[in-house]
PDB file of N, CA and C in Angstrom:
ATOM      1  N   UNK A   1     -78.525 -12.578 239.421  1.00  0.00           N
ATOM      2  CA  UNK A   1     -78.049 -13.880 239.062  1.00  0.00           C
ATOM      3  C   UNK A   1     -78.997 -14.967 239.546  1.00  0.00           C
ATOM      4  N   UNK A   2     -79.465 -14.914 241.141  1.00  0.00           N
ATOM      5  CA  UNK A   2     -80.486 -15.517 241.291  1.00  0.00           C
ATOM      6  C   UNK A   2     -81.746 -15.643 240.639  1.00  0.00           C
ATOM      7  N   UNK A   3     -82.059 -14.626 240.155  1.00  0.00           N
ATOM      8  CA  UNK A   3     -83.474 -14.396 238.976  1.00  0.00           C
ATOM      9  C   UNK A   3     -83.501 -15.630 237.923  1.00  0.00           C
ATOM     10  N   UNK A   4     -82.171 -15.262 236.842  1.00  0.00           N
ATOM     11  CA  UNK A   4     -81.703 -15.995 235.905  1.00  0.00           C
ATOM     12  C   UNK A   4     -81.505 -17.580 235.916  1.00  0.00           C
ATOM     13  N   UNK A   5     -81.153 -17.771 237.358  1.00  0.00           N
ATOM     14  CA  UNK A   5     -81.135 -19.230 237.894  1.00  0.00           C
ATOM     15  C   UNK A   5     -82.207 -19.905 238.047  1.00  0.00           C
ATOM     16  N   UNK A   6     -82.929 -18.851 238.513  1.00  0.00           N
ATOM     17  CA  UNK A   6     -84.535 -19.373 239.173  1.00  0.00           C
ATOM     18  C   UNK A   6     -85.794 -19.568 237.655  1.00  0.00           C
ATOM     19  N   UNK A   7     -85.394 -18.462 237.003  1.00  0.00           N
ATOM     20  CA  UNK A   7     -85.928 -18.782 235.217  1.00  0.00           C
ATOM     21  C   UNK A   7     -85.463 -19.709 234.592  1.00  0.00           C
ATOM     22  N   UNK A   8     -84.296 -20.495 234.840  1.00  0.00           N
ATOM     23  CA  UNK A   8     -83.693 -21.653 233.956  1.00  0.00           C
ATOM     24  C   UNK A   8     -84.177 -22.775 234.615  1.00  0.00           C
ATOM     25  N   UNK A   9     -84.181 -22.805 235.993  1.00  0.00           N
ATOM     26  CA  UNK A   9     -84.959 -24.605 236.291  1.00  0.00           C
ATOM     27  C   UNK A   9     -86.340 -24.256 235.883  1.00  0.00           C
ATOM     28  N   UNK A  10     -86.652 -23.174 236.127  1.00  0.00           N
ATOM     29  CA  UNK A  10     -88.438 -23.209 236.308  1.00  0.00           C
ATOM     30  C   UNK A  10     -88.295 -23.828 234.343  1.00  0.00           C
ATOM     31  N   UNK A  11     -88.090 -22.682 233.765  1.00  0.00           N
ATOM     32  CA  UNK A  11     -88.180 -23.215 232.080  1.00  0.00           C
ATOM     33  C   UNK A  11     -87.704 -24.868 231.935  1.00  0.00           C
ATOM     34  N   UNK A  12     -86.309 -25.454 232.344  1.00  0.00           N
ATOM     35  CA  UNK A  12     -86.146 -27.012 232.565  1.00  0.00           C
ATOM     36  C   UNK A  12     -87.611 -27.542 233.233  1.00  0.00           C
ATOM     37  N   UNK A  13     -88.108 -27.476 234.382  1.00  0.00           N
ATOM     38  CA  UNK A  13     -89.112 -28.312 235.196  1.00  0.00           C
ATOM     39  C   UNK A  13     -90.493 -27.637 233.898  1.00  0.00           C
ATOM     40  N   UNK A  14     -90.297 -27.074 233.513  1.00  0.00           N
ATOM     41  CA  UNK A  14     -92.128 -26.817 232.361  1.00  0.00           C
ATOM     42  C   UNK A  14     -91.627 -27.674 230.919  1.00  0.00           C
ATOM     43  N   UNK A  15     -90.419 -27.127 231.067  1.00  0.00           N
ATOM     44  CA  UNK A  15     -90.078 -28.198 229.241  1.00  0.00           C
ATOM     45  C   UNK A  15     -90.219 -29.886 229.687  1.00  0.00           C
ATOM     46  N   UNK A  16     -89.833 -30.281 230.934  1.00  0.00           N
ATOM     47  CA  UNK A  16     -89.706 -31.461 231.465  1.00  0.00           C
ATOM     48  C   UNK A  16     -91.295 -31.942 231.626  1.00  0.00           C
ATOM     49  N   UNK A  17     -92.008 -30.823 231.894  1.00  0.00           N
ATOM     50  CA  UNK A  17     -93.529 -31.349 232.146  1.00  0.00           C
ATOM     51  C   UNK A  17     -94.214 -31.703 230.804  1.00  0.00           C
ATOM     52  N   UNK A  18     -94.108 -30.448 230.335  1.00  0.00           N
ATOM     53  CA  UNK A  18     -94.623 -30.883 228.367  1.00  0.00           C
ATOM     54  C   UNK A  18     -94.218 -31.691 228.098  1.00  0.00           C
ATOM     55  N   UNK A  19     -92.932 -32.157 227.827  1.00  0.00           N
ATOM     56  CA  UNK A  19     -92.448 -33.373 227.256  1.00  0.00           C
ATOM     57  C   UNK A  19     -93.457 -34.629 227.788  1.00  0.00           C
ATOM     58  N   UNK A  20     -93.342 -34.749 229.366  1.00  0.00           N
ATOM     59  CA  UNK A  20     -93.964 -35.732 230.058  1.00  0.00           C
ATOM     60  C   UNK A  20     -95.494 -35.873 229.110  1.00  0.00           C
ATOM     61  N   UNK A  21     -95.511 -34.761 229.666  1.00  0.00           N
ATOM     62  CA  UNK A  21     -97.608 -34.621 228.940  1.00  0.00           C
ATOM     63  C   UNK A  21     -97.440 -35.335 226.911  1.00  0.00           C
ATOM     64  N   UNK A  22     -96.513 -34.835 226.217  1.00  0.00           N
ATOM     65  CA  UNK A  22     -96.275 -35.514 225.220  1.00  0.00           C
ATOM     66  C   UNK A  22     -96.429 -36.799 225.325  1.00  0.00           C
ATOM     67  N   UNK A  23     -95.521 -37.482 225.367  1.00  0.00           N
ATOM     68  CA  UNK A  23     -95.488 -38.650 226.159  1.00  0.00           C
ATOM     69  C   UNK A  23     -96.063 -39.687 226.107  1.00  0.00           C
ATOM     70  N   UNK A  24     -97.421 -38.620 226.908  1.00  0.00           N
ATOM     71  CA  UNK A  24     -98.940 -39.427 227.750  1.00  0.00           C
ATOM     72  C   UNK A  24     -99.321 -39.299 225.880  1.00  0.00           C
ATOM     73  N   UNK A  25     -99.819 -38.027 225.626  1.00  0.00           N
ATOM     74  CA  UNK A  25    -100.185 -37.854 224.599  1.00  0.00           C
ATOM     75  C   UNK A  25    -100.313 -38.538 223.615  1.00  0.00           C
ATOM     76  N   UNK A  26     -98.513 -38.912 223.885  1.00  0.00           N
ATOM     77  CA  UNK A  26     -98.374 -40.377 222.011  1.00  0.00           C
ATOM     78  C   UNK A  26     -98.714 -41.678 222.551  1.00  0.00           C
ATOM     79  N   UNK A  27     -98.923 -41.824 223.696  1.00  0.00           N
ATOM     80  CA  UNK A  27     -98.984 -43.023 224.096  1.00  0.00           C
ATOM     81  C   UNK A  27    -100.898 -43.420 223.863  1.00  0.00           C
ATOM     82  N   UNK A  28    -101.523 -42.525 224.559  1.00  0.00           N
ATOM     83  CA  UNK A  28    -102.794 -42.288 224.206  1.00  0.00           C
ATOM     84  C   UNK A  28    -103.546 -42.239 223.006  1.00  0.00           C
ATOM     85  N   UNK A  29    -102.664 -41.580 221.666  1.00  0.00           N
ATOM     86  CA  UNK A  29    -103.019 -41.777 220.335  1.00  0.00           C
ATOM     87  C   UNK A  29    -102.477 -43.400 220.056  1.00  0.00           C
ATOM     88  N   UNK A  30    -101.177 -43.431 220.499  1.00  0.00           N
ATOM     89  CA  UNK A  30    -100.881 -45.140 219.823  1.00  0.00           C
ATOM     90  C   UNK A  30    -102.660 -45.809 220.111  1.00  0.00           C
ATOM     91  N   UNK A  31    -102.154 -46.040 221.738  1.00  0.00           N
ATOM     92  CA  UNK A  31    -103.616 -47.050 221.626  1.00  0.00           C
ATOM     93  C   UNK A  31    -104.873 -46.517 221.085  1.00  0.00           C
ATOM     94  N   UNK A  32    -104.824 -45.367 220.768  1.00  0.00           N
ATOM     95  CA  UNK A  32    -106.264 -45.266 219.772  1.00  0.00           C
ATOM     96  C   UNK A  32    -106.211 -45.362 218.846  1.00  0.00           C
ATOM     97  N   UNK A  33    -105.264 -45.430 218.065  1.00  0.00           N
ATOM     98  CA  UNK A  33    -105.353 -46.078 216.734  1.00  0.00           C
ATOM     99  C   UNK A  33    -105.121 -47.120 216.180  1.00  0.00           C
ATOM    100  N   UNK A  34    -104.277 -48.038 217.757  1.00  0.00           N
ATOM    101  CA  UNK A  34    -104.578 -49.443 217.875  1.00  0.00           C
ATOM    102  C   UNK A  34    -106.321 -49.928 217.612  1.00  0.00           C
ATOM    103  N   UNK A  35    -106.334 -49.707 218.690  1.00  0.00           N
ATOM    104  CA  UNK A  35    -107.968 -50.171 218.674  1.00  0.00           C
ATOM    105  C   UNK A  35    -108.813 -49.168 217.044  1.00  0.00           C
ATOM    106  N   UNK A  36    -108.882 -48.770 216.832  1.00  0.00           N
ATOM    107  CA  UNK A  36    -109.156 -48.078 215.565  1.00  0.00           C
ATOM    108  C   UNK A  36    -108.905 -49.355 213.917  1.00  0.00           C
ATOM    109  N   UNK A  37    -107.645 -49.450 214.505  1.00  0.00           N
ATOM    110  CA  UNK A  37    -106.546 -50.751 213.560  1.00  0.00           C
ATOM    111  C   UNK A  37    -107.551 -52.005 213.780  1.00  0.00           C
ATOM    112  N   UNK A  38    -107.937 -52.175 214.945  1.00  0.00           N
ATOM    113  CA  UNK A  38    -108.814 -53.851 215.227  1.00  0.00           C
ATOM    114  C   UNK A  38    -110.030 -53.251 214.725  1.00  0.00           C
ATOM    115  N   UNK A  39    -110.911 -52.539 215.061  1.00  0.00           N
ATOM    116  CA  UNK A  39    -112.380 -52.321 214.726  1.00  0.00           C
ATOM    117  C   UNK A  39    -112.161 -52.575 213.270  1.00  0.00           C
ATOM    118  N   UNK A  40    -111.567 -51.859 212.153  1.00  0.00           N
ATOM    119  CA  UNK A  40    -111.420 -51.499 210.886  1.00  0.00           C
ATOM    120  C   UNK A  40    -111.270 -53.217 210.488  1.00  0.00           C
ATOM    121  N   UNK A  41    -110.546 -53.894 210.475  1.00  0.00           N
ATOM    122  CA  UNK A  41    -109.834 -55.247 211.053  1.00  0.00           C
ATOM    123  C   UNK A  41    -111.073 -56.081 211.255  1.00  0.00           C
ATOM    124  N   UNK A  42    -111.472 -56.066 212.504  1.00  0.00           N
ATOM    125  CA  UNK A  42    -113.095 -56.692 212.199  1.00  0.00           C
ATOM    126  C   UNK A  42    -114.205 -56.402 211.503  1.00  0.00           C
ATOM    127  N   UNK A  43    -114.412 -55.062 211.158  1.00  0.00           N
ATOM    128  CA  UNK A  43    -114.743 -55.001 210.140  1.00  0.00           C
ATOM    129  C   UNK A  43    -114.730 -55.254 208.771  1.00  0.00           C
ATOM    130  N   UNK A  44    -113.832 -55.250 208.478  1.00  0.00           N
ATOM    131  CA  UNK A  44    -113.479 -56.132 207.181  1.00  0.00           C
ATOM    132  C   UNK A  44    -113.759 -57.775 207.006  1.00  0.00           C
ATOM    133  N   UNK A  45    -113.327 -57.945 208.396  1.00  0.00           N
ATOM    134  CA  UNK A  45    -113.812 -59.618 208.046  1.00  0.00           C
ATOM    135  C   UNK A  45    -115.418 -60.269 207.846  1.00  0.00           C
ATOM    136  N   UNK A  46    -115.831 -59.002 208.836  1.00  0.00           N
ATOM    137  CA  UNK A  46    -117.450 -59.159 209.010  1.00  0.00           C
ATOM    138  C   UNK A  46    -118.016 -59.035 207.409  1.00  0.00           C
ATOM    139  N   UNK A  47    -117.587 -57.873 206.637  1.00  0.00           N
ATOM    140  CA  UNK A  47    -117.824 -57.938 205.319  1.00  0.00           C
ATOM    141  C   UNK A  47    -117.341 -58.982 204.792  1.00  0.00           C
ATOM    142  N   UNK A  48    -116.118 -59.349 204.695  1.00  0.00           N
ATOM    143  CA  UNK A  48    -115.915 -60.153 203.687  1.00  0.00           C
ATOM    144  C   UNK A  48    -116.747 -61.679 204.217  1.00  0.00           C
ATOM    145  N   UNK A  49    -116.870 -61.949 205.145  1.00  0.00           N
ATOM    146  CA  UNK A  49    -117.891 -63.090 205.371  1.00  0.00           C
ATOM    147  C   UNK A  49    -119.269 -63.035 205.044  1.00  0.00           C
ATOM    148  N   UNK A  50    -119.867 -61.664 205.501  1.00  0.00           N
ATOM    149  CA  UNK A  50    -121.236 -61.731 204.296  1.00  0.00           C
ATOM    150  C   UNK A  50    -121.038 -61.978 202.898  1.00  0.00           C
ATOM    151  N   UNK A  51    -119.961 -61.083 202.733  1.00  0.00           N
ATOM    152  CA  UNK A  51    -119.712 -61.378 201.001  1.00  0.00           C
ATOM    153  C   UNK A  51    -119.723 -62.618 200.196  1.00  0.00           C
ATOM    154  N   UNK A  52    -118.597 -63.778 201.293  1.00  0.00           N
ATOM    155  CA  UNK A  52    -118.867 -65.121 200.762  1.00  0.00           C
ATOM    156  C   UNK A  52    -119.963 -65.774 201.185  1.00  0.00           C
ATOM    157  N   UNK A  53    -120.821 -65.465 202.054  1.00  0.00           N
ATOM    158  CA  UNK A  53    -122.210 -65.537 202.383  1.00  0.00           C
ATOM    159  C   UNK A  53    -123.009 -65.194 201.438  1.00  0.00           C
ATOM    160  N   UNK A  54    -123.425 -64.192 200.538  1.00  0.00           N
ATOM    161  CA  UNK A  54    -123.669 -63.854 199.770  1.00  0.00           C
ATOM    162  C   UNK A  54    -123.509 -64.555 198.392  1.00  0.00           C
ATOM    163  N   UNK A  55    -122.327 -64.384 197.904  1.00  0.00           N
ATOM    164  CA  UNK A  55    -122.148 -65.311 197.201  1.00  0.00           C
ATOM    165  C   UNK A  55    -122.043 -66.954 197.029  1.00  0.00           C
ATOM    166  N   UNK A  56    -122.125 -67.294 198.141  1.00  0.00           N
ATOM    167  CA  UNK A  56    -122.452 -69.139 198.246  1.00  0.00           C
ATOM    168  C   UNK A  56    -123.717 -69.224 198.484  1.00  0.00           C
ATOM    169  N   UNK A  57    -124.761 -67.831 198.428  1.00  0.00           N
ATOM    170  CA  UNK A  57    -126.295 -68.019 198.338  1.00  0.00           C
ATOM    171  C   UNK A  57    -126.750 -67.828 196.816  1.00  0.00           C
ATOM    172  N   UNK A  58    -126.219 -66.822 196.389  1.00  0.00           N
ATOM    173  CA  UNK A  58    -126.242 -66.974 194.634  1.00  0.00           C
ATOM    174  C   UNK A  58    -125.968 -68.037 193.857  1.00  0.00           C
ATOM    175  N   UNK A  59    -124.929 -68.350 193.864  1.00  0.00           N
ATOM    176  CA  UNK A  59    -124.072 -69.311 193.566  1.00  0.00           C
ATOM    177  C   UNK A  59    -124.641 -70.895 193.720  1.00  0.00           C
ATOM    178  N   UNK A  60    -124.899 -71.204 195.058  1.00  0.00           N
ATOM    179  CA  UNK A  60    -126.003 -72.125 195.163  1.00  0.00           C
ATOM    180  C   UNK A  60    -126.778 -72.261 194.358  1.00  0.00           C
ATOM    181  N   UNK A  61    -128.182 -71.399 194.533  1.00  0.00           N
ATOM    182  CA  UNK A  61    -129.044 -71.636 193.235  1.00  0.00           C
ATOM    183  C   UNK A  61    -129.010 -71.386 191.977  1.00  0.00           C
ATOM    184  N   UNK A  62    -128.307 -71.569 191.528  1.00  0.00           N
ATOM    185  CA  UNK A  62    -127.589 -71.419 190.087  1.00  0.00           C
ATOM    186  C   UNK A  62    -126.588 -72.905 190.179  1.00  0.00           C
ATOM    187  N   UNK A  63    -126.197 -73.208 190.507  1.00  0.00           N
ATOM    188  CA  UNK A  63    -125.783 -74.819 190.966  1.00  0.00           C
ATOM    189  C   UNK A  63    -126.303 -75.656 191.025  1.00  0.00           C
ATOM    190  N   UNK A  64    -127.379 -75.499 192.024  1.00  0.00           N
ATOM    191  CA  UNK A  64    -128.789 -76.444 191.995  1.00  0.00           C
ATOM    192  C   UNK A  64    -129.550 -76.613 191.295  1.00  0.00           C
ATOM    193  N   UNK A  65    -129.705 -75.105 190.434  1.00  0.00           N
ATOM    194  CA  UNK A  65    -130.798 -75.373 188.986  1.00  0.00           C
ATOM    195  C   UNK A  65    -129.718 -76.107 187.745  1.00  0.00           C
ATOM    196  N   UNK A  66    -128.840 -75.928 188.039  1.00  0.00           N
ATOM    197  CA  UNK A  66    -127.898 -76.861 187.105  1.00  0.00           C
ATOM    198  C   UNK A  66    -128.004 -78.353 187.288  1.00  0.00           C
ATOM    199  N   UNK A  67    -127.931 -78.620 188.657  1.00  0.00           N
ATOM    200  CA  UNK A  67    -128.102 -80.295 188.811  1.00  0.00           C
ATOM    201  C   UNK A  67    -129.293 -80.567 188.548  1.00  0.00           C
ATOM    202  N   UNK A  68    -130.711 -79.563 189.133  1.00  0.00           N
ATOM    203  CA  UNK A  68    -131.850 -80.183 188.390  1.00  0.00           C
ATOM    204  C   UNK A  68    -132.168 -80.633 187.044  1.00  0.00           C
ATOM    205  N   UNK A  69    -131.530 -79.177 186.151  1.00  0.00           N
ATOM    206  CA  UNK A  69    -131.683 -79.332 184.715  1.00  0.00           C
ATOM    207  C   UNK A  69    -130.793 -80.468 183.931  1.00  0.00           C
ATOM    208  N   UNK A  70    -129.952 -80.782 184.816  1.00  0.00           N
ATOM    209  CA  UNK A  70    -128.637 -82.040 184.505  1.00  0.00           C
ATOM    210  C   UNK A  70    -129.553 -83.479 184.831  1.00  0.00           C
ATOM    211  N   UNK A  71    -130.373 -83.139 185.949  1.00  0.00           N
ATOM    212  CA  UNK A  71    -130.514 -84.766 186.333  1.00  0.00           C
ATOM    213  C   UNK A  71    -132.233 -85.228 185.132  1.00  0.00           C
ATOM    214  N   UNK A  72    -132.595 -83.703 184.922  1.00  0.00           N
ATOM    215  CA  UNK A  72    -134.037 -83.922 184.101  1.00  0.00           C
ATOM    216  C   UNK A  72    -133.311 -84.400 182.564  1.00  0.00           C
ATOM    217  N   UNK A  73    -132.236 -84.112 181.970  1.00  0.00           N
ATOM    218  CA  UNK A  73    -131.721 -84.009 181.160  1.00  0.00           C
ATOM    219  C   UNK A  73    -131.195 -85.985 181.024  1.00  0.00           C
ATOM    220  N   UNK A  74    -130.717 -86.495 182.078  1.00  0.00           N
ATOM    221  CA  UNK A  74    -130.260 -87.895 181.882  1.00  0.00           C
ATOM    222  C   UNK A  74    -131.350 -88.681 182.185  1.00  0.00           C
ATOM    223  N   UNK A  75    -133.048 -88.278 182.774  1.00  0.00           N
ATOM    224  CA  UNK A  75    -133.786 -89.213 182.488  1.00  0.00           C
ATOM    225  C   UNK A  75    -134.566 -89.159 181.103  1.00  0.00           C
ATOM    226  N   UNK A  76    -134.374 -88.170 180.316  1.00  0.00           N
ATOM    227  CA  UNK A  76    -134.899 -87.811 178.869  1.00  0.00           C
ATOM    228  C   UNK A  76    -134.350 -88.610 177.913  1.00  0.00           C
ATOM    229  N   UNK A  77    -132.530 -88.586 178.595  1.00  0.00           N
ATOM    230  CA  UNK A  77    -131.528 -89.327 177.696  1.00  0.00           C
ATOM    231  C   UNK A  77    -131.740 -90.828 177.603  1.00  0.00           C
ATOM    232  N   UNK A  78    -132.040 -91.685 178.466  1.00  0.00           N
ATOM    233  CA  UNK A  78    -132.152 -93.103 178.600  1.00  0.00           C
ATOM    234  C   UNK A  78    -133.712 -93.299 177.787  1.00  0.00           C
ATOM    235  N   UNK A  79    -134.636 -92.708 178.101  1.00  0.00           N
ATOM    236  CA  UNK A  79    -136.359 -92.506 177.266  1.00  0.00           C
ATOM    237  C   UNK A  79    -135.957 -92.624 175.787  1.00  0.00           C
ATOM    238  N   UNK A  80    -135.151 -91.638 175.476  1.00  0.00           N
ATOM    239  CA  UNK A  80    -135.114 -91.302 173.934  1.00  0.00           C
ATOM    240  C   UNK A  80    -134.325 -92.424 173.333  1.00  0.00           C
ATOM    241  N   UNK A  81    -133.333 -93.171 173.729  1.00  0.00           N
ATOM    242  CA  UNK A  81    -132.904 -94.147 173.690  1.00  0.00           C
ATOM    243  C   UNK A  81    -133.468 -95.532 173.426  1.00  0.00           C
ATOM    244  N   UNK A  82    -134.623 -95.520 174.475  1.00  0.00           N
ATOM    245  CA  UNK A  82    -135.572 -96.460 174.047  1.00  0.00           C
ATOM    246  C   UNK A  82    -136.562 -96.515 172.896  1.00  0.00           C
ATOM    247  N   UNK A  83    -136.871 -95.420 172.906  1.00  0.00           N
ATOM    248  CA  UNK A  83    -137.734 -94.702 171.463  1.00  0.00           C
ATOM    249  C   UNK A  83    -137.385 -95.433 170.176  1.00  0.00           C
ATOM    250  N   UNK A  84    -135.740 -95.197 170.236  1.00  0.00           N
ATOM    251  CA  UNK A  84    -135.433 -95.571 168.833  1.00  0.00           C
ATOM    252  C   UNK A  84    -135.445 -96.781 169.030  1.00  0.00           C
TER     253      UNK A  84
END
């Protein structure tokens, strides 16, 4: 009877330890996939800020050759004007 007694805490105190070690375990994955969650997270922003970086550098000169060709365009307009 003593045997049987002595096999049931020991099995309670090892299921009690695993569990514990679980535990640690999920607690240890949470925060790593916290921090996993932020890197990914800053990462994305880092892209998407080159991206509009990127594109407000395209975009620009294609804008600017528009105002050039706009502003060459209204001193032609007032010339031709005089012409006639």
């Amino acid at each position: 009877m003593k045997l049987n007694s002595l096999a049931a805490v020991s099995l309670l105190a090892f299921s009690a330890l695993v569990l514990t070690g679980c535990d640690q375990a999920e607690k240890s994955a949470q925060q790593l996939m916290g921090k996993a969650a932020e890197t990914a997270r800053q990462a994305i922003d880092d892209t998407h800020k080159a991206a509009e970086q990127a594109l407000s550098d395209a975009t620009g000169n294609i804008v600017g050759n528009k105002e050039k060709t706009a502003d060459d365009d209204s001193e032609k307009t007032p010339g031709t004007s005089q012409e006639i």
